[in-house]
Protein backbone atom coordinates (compact mmCIF):
# COMPACT_ATOMS: atom_id res chain seq x y z
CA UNK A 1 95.20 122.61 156.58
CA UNK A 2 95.37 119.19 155.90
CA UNK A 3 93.98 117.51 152.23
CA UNK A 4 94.93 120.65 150.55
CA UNK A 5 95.40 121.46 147.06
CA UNK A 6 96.09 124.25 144.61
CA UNK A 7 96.12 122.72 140.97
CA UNK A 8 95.66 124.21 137.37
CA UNK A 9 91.91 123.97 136.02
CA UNK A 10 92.62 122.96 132.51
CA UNK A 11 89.83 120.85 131.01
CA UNK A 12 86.53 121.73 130.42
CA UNK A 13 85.00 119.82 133.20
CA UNK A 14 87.19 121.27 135.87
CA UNK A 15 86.94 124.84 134.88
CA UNK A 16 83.22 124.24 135.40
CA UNK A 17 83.42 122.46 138.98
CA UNK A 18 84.99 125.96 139.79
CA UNK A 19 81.99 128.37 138.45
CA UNK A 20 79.98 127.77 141.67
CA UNK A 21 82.81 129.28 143.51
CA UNK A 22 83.56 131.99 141.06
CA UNK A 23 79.89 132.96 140.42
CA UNK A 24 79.92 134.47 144.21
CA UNK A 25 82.58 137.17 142.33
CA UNK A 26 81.17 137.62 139.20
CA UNK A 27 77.40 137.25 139.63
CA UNK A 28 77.01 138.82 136.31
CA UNK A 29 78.00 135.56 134.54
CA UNK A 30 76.22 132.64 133.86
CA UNK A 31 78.10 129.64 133.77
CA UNK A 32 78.05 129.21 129.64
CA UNK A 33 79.27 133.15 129.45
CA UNK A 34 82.20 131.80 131.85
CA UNK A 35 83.37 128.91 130.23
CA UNK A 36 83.75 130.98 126.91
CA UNK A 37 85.31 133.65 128.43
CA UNK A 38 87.93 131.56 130.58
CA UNK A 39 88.48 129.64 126.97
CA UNK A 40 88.77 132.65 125.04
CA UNK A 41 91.51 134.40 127.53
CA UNK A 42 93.51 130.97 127.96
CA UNK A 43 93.88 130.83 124.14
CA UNK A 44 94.27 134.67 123.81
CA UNK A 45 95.52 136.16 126.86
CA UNK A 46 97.59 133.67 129.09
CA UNK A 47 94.98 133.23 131.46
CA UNK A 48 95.59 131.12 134.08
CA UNK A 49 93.01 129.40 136.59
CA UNK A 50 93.90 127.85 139.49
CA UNK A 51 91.31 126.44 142.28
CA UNK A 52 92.55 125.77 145.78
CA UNK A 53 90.52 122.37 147.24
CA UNK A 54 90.29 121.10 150.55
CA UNK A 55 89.30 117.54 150.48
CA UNK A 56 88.48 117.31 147.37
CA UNK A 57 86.37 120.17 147.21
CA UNK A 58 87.02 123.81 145.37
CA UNK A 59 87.21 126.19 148.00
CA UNK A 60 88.42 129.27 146.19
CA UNK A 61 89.61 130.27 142.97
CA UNK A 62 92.11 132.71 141.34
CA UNK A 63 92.58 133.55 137.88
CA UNK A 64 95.48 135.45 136.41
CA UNK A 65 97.46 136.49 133.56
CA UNK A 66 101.47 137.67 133.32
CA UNK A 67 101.20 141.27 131.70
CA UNK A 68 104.51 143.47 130.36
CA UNK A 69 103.51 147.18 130.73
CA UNK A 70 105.48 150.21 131.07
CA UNK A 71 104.00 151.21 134.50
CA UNK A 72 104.29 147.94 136.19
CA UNK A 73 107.34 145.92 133.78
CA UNK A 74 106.94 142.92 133.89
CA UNK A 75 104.11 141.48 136.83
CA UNK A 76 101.37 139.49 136.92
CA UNK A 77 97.68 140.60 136.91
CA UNK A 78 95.08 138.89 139.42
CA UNK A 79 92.14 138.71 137.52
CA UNK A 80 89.99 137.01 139.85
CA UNK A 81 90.21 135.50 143.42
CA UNK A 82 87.31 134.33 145.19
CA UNK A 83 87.15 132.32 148.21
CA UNK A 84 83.43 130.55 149.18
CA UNK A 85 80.92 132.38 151.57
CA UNK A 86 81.38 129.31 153.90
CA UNK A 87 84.72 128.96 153.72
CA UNK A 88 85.97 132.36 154.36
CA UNK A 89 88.26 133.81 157.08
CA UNK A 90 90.39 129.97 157.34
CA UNK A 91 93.00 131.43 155.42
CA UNK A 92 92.41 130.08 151.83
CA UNK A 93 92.55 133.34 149.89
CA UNK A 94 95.79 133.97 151.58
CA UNK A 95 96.93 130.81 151.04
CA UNK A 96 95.93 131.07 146.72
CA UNK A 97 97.21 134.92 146.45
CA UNK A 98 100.75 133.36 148.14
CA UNK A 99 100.72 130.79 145.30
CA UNK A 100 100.39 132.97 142.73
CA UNK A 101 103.02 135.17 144.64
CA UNK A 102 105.58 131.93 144.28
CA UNK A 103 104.00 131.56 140.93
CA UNK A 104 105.19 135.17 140.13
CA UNK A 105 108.71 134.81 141.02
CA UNK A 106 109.09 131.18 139.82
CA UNK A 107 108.52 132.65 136.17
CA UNK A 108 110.48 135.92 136.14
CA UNK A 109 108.04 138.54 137.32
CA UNK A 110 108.25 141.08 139.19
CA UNK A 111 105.31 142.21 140.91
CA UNK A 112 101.35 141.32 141.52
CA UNK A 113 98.81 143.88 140.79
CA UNK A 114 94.83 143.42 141.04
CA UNK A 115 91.81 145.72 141.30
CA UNK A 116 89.53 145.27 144.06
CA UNK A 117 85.44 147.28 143.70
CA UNK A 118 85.02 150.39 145.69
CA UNK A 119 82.84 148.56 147.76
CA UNK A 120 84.50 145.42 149.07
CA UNK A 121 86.10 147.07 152.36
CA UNK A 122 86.71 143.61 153.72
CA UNK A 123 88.75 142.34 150.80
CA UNK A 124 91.26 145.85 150.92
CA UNK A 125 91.78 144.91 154.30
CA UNK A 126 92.57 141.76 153.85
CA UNK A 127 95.00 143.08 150.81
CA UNK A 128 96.36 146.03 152.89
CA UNK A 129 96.78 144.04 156.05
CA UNK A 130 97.20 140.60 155.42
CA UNK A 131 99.06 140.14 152.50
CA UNK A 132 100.83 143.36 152.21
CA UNK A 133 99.14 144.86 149.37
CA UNK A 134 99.51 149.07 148.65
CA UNK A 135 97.13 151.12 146.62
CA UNK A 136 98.89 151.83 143.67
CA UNK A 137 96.51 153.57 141.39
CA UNK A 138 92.76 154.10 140.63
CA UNK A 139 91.23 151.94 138.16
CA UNK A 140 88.80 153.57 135.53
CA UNK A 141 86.15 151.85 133.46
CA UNK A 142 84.53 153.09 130.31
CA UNK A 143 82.39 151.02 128.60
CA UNK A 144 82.21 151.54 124.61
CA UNK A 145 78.72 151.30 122.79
């Protein structure tokens, strides 16, 4: 893979260049939502976004945060990792969940976790086969009106 890149989105502009890309994950945001969200866990929660490119061009995007919990210690949570519709299956999400591996151990951690939806069979295979991934735990979601 020739011409690529994984680098740190850190200024307004380039988190933005990325929301393309992440909007195929989280459809529910539009790209103003985004932008104060990603701001808002940066300052807040040690959220981290990274964008693989391949000449030049965002071609998937991870965003993470290091976590201390009693069930895990200390690890890193994957947030979000999305590679494009047209660039999937050339090994780019792979490549970005390998970098945040490195990323992991080059700062002390001690493990990668992530949730993936019930319904994205292709991505658990791709956790459970590819990269080595085990299920670990359900996740459960209540939302609070």
């Amino acid at each position: 893979m020739n011409g690529v890149e994984i680098k740190e989105l850190k200024s307004e502009t380039e988190i933005v260049e990325a929301f393309p890309v992440m909007k195929q994950l989280r459809t529910h945001l539009d790209q103003e939502t985004y932008l104060a969200l990603v701001t808002e866990a940066r300052e807040k929660d040690s959220y981290q976004l990274f964008a693989l490119y391949d000449q030049g061009k965002i071609v998937a995007v991870t965003g993470f945060k290091p976590m201390i919990t009693l069930y895990y210690g200390r690890f890193v949570w994957v947030c979000d990792l999305v590679t494009s519709r047209e660039n999937r299956s050339k090994g780019y999400g792979g490549q970005l969940l390998s970098f945040v591996h490195e990323w992991t151990k080059e700062h002390g951690f001690e493990a990668v976790a992530l949730s993936s939806g019930l319904q994205r069979n292709d991505a658990h295979r791709f956790y459970e086969e590819r990269m080595d991934y085990n299920k670990a735990s359900y996740v459960f979601k209540k939302v609070i009106e």
